[in-house]
PDB file of N, CA and C in Angstrom:
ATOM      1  N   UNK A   1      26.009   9.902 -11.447  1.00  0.00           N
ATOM      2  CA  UNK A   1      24.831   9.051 -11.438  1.00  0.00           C
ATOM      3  C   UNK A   1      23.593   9.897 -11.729  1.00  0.00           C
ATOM      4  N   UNK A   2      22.451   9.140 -12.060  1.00  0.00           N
ATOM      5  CA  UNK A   2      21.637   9.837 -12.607  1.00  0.00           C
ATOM      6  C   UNK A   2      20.721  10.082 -11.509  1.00  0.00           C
ATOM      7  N   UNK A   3      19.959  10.909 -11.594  1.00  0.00           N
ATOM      8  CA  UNK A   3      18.767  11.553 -10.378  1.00  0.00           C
ATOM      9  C   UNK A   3      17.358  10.813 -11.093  1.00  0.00           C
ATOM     10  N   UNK A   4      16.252  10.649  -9.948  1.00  0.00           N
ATOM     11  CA  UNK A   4      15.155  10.203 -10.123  1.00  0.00           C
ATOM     12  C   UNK A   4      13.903  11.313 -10.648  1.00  0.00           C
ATOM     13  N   UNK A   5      13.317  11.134 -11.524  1.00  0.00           N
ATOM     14  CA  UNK A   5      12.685  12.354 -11.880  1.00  0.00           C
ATOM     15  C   UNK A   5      11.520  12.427 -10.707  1.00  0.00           C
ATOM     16  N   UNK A   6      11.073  13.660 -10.243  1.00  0.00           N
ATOM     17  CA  UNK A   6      10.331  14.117  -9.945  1.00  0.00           C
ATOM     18  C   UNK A   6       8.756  13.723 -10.265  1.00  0.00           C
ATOM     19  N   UNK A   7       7.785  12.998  -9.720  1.00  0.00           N
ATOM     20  CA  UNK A   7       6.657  13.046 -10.289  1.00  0.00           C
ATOM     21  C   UNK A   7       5.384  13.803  -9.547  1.00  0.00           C
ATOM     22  N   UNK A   8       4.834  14.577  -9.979  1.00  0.00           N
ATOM     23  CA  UNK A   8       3.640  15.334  -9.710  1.00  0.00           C
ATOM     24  C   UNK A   8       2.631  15.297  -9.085  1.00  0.00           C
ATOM     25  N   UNK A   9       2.197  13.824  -9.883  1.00  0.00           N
ATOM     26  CA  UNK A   9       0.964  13.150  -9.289  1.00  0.00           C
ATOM     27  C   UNK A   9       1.201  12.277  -8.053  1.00  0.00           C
ATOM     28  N   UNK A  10       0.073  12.466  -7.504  1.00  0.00           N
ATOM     29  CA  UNK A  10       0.007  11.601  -5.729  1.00  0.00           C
ATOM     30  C   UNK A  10       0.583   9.952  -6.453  1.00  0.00           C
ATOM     31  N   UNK A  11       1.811   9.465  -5.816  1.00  0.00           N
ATOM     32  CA  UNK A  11       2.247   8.191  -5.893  1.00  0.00           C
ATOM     33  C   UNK A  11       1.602   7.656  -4.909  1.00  0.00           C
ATOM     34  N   UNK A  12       0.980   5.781  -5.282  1.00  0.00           N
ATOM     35  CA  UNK A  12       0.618   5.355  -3.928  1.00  0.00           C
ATOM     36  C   UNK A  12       1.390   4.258  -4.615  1.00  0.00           C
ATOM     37  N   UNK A  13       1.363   3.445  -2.775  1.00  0.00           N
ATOM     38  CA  UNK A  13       2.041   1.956  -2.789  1.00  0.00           C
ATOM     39  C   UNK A  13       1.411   1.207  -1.484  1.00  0.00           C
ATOM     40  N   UNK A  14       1.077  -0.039  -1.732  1.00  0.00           N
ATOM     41  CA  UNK A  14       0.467  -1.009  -0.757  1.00  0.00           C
ATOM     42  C   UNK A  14       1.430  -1.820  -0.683  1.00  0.00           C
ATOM     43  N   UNK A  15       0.824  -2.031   0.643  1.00  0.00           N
ATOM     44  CA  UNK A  15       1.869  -3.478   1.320  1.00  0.00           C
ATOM     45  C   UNK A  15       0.957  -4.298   2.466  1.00  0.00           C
ATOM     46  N   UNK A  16       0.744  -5.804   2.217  1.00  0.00           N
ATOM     47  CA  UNK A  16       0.455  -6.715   2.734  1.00  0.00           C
ATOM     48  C   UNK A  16       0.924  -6.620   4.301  1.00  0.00           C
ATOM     49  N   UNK A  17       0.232  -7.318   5.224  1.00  0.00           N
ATOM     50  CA  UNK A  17       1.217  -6.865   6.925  1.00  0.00           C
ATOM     51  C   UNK A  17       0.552  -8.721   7.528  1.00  0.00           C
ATOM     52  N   UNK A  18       1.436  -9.136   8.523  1.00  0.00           N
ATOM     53  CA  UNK A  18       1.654 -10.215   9.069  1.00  0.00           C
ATOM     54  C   UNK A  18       0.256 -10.419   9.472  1.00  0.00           C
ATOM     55  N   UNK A  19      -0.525  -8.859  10.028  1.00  0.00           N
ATOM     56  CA  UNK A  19      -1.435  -8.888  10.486  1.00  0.00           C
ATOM     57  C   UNK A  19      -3.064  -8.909   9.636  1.00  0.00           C
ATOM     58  N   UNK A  20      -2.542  -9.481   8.376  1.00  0.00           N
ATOM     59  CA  UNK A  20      -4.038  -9.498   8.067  1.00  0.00           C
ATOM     60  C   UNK A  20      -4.310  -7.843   7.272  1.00  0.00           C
ATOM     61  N   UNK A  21      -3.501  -6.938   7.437  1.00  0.00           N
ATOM     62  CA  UNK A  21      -4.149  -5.653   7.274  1.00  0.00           C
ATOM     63  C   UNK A  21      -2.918  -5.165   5.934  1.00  0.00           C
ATOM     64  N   UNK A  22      -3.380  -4.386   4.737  1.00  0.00           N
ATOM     65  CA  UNK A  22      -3.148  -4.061   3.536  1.00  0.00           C
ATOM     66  C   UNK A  22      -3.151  -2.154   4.185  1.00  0.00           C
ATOM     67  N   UNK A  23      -1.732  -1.861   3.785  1.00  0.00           N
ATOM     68  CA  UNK A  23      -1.707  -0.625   4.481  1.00  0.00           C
ATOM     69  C   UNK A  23      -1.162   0.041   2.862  1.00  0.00           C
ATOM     70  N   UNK A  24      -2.366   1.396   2.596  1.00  0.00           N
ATOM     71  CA  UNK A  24      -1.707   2.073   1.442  1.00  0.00           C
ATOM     72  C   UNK A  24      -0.674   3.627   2.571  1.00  0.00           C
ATOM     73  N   UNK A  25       0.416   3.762   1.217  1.00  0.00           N
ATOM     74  CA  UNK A  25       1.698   4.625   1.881  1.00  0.00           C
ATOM     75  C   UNK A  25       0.872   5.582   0.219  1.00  0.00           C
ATOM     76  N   UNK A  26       1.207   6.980   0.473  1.00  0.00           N
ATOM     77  CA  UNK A  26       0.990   7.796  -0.418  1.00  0.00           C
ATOM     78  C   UNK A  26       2.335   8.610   0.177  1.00  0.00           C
ATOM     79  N   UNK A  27       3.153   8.805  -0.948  1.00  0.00           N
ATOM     80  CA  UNK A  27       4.653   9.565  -0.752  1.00  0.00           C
ATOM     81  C   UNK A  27       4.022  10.991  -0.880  1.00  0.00           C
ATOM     82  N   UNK A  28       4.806  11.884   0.137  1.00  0.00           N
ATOM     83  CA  UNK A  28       4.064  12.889   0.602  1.00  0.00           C
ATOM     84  C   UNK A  28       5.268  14.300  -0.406  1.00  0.00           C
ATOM     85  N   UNK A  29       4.777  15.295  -0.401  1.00  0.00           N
ATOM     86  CA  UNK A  29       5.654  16.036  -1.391  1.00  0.00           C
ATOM     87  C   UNK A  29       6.367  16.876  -0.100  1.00  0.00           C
ATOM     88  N   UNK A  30       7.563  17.380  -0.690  1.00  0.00           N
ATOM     89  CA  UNK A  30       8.823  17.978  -0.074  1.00  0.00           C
ATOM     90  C   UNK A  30       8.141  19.295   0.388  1.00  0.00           C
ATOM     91  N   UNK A  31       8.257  19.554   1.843  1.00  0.00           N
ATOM     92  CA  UNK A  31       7.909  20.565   2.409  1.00  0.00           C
ATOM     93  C   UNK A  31       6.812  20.976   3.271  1.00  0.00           C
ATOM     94  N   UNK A  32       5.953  19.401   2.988  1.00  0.00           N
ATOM     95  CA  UNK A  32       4.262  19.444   3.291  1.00  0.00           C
ATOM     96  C   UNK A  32       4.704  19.253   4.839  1.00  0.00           C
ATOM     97  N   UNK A  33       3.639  19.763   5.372  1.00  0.00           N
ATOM     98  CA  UNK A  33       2.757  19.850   7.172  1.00  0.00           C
ATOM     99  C   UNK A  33       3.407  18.354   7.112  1.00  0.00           C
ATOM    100  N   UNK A  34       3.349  17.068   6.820  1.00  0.00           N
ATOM    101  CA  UNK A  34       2.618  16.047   7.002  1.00  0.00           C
ATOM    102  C   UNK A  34       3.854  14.850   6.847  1.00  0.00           C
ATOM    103  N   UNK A  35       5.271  15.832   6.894  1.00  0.00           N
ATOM    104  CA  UNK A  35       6.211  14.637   6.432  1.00  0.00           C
ATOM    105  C   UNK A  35       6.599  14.475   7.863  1.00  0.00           C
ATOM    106  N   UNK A  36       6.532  15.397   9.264  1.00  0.00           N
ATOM    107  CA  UNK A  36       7.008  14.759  10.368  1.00  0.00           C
ATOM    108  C   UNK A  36       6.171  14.351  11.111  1.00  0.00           C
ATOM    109  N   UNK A  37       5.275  13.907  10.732  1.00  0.00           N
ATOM    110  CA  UNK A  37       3.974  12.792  11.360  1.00  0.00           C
ATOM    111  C   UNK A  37       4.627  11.393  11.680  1.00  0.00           C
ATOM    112  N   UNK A  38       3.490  10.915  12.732  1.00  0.00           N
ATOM    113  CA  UNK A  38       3.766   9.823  13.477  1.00  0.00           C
ATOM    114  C   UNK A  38       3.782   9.032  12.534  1.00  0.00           C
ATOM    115  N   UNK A  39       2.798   8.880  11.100  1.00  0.00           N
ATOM    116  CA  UNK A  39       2.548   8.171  10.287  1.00  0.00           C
ATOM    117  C   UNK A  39       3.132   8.237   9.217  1.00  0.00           C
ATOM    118  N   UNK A  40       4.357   8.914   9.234  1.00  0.00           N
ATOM    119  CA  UNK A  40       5.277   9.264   7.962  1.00  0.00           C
ATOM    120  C   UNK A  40       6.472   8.240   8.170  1.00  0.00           C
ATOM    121  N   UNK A  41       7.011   8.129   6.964  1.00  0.00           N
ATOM    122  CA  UNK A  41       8.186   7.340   6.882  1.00  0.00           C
ATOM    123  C   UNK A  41       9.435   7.561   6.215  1.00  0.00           C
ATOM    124  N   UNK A  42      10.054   8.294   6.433  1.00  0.00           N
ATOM    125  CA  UNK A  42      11.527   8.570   5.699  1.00  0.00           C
ATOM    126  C   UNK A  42      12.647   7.799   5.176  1.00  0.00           C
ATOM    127  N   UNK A  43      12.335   7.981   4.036  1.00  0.00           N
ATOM    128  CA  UNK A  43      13.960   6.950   3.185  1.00  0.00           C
ATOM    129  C   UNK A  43      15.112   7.618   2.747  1.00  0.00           C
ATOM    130  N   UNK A  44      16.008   7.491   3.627  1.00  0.00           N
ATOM    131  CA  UNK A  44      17.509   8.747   3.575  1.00  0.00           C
ATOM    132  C   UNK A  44      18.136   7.437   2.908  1.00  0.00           C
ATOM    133  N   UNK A  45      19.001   8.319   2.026  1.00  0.00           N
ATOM    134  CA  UNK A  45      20.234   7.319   1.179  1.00  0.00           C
ATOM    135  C   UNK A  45      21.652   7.766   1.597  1.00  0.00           C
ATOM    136  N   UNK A  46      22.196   6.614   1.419  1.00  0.00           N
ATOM    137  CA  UNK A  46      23.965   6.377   1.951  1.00  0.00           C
ATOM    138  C   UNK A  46      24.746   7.392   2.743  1.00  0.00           C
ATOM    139  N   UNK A  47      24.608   8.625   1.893  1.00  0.00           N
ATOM    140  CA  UNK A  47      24.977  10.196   2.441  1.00  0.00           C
ATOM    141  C   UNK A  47      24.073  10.824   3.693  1.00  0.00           C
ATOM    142  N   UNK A  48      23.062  10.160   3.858  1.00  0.00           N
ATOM    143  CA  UNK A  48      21.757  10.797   4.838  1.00  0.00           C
ATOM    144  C   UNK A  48      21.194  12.013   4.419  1.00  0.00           C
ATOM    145  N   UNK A  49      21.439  11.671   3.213  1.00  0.00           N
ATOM    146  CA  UNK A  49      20.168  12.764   2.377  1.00  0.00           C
ATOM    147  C   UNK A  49      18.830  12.478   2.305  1.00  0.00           C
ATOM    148  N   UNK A  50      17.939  12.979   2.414  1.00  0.00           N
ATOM    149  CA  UNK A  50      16.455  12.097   2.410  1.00  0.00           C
ATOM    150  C   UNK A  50      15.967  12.438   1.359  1.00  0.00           C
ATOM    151  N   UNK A  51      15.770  11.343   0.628  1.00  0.00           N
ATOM    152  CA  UNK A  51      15.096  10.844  -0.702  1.00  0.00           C
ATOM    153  C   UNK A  51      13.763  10.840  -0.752  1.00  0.00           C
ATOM    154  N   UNK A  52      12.981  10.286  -0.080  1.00  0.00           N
ATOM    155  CA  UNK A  52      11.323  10.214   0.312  1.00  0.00           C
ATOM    156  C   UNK A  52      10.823  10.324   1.034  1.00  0.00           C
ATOM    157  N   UNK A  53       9.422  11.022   1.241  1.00  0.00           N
ATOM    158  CA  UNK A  53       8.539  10.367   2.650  1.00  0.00           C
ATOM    159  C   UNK A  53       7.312  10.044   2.127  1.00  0.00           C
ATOM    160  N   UNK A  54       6.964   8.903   2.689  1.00  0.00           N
ATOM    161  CA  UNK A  54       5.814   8.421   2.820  1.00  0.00           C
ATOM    162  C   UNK A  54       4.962   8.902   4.050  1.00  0.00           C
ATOM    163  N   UNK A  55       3.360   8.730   3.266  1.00  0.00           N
ATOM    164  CA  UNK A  55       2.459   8.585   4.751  1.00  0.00           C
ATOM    165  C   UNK A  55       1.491   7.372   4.844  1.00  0.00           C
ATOM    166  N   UNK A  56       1.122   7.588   5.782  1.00  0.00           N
ATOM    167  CA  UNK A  56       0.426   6.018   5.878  1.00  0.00           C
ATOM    168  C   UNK A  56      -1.032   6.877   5.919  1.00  0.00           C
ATOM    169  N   UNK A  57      -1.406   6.260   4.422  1.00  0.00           N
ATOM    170  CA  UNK A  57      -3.034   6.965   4.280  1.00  0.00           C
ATOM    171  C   UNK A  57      -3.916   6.121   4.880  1.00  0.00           C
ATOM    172  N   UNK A  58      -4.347   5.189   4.806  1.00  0.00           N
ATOM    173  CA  UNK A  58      -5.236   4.099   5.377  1.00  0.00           C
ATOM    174  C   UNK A  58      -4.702   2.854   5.533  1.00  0.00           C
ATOM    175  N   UNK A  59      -5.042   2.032   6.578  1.00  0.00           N
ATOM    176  CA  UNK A  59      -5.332   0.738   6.399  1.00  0.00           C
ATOM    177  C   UNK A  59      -6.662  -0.263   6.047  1.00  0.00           C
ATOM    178  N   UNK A  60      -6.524  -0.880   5.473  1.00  0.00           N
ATOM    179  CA  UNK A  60      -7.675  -1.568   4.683  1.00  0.00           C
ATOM    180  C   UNK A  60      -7.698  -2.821   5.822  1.00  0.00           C
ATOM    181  N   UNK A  61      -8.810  -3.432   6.529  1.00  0.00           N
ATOM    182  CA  UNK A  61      -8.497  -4.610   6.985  1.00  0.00           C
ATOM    183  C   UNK A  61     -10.139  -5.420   6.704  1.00  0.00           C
ATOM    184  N   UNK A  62      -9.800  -6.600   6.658  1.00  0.00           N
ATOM    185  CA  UNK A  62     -10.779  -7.827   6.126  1.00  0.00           C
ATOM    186  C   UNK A  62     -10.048  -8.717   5.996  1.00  0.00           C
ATOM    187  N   UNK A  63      -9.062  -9.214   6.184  1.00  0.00           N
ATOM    188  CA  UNK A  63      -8.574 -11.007   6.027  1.00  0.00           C
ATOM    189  C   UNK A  63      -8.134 -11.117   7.947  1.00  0.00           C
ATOM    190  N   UNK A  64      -8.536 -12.478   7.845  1.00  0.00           N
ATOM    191  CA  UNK A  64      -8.096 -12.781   9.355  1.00  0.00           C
ATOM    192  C   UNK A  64      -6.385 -13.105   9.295  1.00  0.00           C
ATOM    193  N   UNK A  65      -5.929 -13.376   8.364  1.00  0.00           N
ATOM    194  CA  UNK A  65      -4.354 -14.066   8.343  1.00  0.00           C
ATOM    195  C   UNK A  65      -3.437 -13.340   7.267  1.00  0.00           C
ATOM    196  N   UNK A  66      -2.066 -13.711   7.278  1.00  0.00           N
ATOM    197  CA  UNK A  66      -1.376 -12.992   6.770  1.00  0.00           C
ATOM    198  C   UNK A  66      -1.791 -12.495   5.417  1.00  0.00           C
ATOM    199  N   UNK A  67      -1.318 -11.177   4.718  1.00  0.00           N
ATOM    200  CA  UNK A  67      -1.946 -10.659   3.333  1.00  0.00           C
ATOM    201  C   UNK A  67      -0.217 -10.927   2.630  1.00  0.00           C
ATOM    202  N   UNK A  68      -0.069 -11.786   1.547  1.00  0.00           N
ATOM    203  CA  UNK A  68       0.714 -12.517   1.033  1.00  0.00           C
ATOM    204  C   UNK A  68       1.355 -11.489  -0.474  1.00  0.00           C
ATOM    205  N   UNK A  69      -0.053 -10.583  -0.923  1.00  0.00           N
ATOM    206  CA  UNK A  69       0.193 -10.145  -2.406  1.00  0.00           C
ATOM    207  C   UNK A  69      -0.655  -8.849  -2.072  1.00  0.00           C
ATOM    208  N   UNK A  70      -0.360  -8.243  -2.940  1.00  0.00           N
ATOM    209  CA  UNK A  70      -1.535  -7.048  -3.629  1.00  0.00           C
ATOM    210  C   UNK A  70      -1.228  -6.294  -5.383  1.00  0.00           C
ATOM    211  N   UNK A  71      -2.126  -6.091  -5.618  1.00  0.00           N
ATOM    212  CA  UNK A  71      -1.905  -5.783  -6.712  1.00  0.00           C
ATOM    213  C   UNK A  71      -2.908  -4.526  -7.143  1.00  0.00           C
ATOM    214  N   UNK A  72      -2.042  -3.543  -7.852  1.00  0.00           N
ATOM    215  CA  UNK A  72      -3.007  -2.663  -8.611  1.00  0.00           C
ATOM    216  C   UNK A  72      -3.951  -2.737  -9.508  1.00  0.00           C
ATOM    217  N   UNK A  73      -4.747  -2.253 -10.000  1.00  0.00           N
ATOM    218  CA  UNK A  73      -5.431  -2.288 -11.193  1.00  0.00           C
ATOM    219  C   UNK A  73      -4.490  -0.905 -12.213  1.00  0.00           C
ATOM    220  N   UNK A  74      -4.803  -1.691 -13.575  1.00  0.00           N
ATOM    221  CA  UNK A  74      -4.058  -0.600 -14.654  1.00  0.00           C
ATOM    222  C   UNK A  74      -4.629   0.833 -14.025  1.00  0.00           C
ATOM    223  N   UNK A  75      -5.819   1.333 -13.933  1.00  0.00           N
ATOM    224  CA  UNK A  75      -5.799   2.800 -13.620  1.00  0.00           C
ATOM    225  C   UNK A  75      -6.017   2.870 -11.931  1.00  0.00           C
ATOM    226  N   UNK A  76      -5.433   2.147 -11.084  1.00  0.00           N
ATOM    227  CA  UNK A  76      -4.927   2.483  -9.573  1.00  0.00           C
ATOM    228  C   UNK A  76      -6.467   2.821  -8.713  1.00  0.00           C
ATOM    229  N   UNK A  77      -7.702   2.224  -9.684  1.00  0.00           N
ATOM    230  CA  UNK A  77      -9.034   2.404  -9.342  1.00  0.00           C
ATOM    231  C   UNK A  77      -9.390   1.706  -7.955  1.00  0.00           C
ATOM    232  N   UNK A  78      -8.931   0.535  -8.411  1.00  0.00           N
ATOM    233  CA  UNK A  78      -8.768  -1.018  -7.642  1.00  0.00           C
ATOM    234  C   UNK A  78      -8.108  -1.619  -7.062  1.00  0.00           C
ATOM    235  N   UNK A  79      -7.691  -2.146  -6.380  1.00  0.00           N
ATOM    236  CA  UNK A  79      -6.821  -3.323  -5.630  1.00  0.00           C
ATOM    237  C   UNK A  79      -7.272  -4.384  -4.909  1.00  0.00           C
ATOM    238  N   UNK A  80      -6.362  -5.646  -5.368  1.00  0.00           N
ATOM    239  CA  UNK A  80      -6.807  -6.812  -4.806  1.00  0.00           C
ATOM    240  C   UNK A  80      -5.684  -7.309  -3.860  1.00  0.00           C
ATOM    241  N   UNK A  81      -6.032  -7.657  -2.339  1.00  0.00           N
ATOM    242  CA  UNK A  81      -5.114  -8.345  -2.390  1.00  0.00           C
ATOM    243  C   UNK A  81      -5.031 -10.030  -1.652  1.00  0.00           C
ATOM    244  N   UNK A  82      -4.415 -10.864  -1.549  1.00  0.00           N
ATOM    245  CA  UNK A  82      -4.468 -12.016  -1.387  1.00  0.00           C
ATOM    246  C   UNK A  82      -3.776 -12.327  -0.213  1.00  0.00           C
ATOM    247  N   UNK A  83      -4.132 -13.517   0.780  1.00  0.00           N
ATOM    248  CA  UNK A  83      -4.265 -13.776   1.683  1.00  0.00           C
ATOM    249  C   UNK A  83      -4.246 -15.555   2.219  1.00  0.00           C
ATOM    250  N   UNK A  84      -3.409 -15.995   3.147  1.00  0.00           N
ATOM    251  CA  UNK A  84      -3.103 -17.470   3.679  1.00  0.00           C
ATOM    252  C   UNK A  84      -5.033 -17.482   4.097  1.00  0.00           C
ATOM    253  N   UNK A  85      -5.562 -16.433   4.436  1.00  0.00           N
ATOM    254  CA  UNK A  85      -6.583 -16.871   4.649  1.00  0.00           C
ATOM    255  C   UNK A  85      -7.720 -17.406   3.343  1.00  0.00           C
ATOM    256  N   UNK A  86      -6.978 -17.828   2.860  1.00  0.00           N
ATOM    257  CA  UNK A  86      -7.588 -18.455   1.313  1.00  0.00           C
ATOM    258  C   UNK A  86      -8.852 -17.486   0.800  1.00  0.00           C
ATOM    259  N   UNK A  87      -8.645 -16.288   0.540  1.00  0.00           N
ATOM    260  CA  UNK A  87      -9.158 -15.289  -0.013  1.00  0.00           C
ATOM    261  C   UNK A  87      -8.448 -14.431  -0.866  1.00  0.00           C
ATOM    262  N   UNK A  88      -9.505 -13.678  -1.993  1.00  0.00           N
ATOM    263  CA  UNK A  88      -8.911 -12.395  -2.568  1.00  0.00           C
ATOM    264  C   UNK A  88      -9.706 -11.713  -2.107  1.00  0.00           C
ATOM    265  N   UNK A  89      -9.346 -10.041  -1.954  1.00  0.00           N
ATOM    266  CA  UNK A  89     -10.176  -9.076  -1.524  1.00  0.00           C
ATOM    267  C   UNK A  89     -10.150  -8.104  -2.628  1.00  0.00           C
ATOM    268  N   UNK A  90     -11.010  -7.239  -3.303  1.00  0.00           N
ATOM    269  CA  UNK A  90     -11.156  -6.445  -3.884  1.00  0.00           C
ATOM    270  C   UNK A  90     -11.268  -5.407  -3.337  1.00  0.00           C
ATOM    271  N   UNK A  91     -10.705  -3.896  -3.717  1.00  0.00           N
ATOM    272  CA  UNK A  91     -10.609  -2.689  -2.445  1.00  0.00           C
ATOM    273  C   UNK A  91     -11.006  -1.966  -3.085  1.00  0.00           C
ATOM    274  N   UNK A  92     -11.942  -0.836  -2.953  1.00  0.00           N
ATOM    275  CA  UNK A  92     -11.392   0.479  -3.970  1.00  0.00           C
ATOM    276  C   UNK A  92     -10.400   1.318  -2.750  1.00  0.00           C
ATOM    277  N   UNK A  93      -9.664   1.696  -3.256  1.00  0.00           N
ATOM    278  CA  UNK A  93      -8.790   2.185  -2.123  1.00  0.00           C
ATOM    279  C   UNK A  93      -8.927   3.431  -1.628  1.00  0.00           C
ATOM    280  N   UNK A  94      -9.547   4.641  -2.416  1.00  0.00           N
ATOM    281  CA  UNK A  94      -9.789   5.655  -2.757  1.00  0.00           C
ATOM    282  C   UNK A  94     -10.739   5.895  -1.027  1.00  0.00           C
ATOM    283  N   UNK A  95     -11.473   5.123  -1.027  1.00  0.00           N
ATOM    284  CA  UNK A  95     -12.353   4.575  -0.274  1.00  0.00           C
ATOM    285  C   UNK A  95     -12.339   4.189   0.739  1.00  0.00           C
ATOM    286  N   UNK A  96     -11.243   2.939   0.551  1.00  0.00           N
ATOM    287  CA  UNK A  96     -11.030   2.153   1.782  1.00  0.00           C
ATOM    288  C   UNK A  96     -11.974   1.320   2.086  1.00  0.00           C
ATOM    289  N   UNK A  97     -12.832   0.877   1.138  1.00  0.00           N
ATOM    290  CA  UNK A  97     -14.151  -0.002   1.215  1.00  0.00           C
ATOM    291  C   UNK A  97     -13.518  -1.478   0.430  1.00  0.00           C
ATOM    292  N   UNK A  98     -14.229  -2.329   1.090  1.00  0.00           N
ATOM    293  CA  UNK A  98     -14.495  -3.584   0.323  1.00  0.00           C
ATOM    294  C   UNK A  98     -15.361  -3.585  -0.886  1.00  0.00           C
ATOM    295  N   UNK A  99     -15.186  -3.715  -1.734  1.00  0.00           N
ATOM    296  CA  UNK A  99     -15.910  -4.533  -3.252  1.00  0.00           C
ATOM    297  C   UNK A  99     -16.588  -5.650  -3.073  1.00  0.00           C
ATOM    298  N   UNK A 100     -15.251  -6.499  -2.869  1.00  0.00           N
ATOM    299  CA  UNK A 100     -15.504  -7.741  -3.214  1.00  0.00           C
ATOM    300  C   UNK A 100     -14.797  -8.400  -2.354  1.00  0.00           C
ATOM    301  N   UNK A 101     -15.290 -10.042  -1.897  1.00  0.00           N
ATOM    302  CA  UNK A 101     -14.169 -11.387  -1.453  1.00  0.00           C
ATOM    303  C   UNK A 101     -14.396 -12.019  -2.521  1.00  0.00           C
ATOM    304  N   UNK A 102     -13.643 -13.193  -2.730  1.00  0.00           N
ATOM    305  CA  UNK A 102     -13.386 -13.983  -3.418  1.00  0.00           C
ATOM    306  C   UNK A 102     -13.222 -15.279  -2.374  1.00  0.00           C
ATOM    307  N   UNK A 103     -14.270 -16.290  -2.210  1.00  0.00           N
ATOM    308  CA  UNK A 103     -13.425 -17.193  -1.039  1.00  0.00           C
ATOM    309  C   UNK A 103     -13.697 -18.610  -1.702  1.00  0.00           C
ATOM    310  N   UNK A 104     -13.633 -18.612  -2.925  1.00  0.00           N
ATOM    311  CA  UNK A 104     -13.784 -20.103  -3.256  1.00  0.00           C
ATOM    312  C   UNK A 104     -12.493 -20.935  -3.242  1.00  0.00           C
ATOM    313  N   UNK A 105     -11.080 -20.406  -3.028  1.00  0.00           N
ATOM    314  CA  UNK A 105      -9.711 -20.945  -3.311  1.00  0.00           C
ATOM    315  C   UNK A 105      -9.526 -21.773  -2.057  1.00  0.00           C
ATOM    316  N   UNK A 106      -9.293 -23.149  -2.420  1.00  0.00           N
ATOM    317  CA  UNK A 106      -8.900 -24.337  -1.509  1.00  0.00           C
ATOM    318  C   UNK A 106      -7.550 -24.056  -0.532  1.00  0.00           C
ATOM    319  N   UNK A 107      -7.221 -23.390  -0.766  1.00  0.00           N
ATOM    320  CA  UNK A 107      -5.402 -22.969  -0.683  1.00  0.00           C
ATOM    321  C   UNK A 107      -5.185 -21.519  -0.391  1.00  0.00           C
ATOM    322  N   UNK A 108      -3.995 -21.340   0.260  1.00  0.00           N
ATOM    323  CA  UNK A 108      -3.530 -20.284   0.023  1.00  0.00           C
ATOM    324  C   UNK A 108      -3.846 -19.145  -1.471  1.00  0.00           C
ATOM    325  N   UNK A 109      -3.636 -18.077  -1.262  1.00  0.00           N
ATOM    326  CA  UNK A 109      -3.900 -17.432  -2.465  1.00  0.00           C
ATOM    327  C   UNK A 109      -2.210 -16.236  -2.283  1.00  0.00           C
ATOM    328  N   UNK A 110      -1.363 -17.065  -3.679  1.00  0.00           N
ATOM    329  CA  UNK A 110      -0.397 -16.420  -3.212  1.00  0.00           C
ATOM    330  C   UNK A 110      -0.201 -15.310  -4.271  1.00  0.00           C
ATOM    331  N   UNK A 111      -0.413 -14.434  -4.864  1.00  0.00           N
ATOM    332  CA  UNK A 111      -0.425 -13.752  -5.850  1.00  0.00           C
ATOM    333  C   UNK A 111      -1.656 -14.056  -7.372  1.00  0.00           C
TER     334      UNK A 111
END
């Protein structure tokens, strides 16, 4: 089977939480201070080899109700993400600041 290539640059990934709060994970590189932190997360495969760690760089919070979506911007500048609390939020993430709301949507905002 084939192996996953290696990438260089800081990977990030967001994820929506029950609680209203948009948590970015930045996968941490092999060997760093920072992979047996409280805030790290390890993904071992079948054999219990460990494949990844994540850390939990920030949480972003501004919606009162569940966060449903998020999405990148093409250059990872930006992120929006969407919310039962009939909002979009604009992030710079870099930051951890708000941009923008969006609260004109009658409805849910599901992606």
């Amino acid at each position: 089977a084939g192996r996953v290539p290696r990438v260089s640059a800081p990977v990030r990934l967001a994820a929506g939480t029950d609680a209203g709060e948009v948590i970015i994970w930045c996968r941490v590189a092999p060997g760093s201070s920072e992979q047996d932190s409280e805030k790290s997360q390890t993904n071992v495969g079948p054999e219990g080899d460990v494949l990844e760690r994540w850390l939990r760089e920030r949480v972003l919070r501004g919606h009162v109700q569940d966060v449903l979506d998020v999405a990148w911007s093409h250059n990872g500048t930006r992120l929006a993400s969407a919310s039962v609390d009939n909002t979009v939020i604009v992030w710079d993430p870099v930051k951890g600041v708000m941009i923008s709301r969006l609260e004109s949507h009658a409805n849910f905002v599901q992606g």
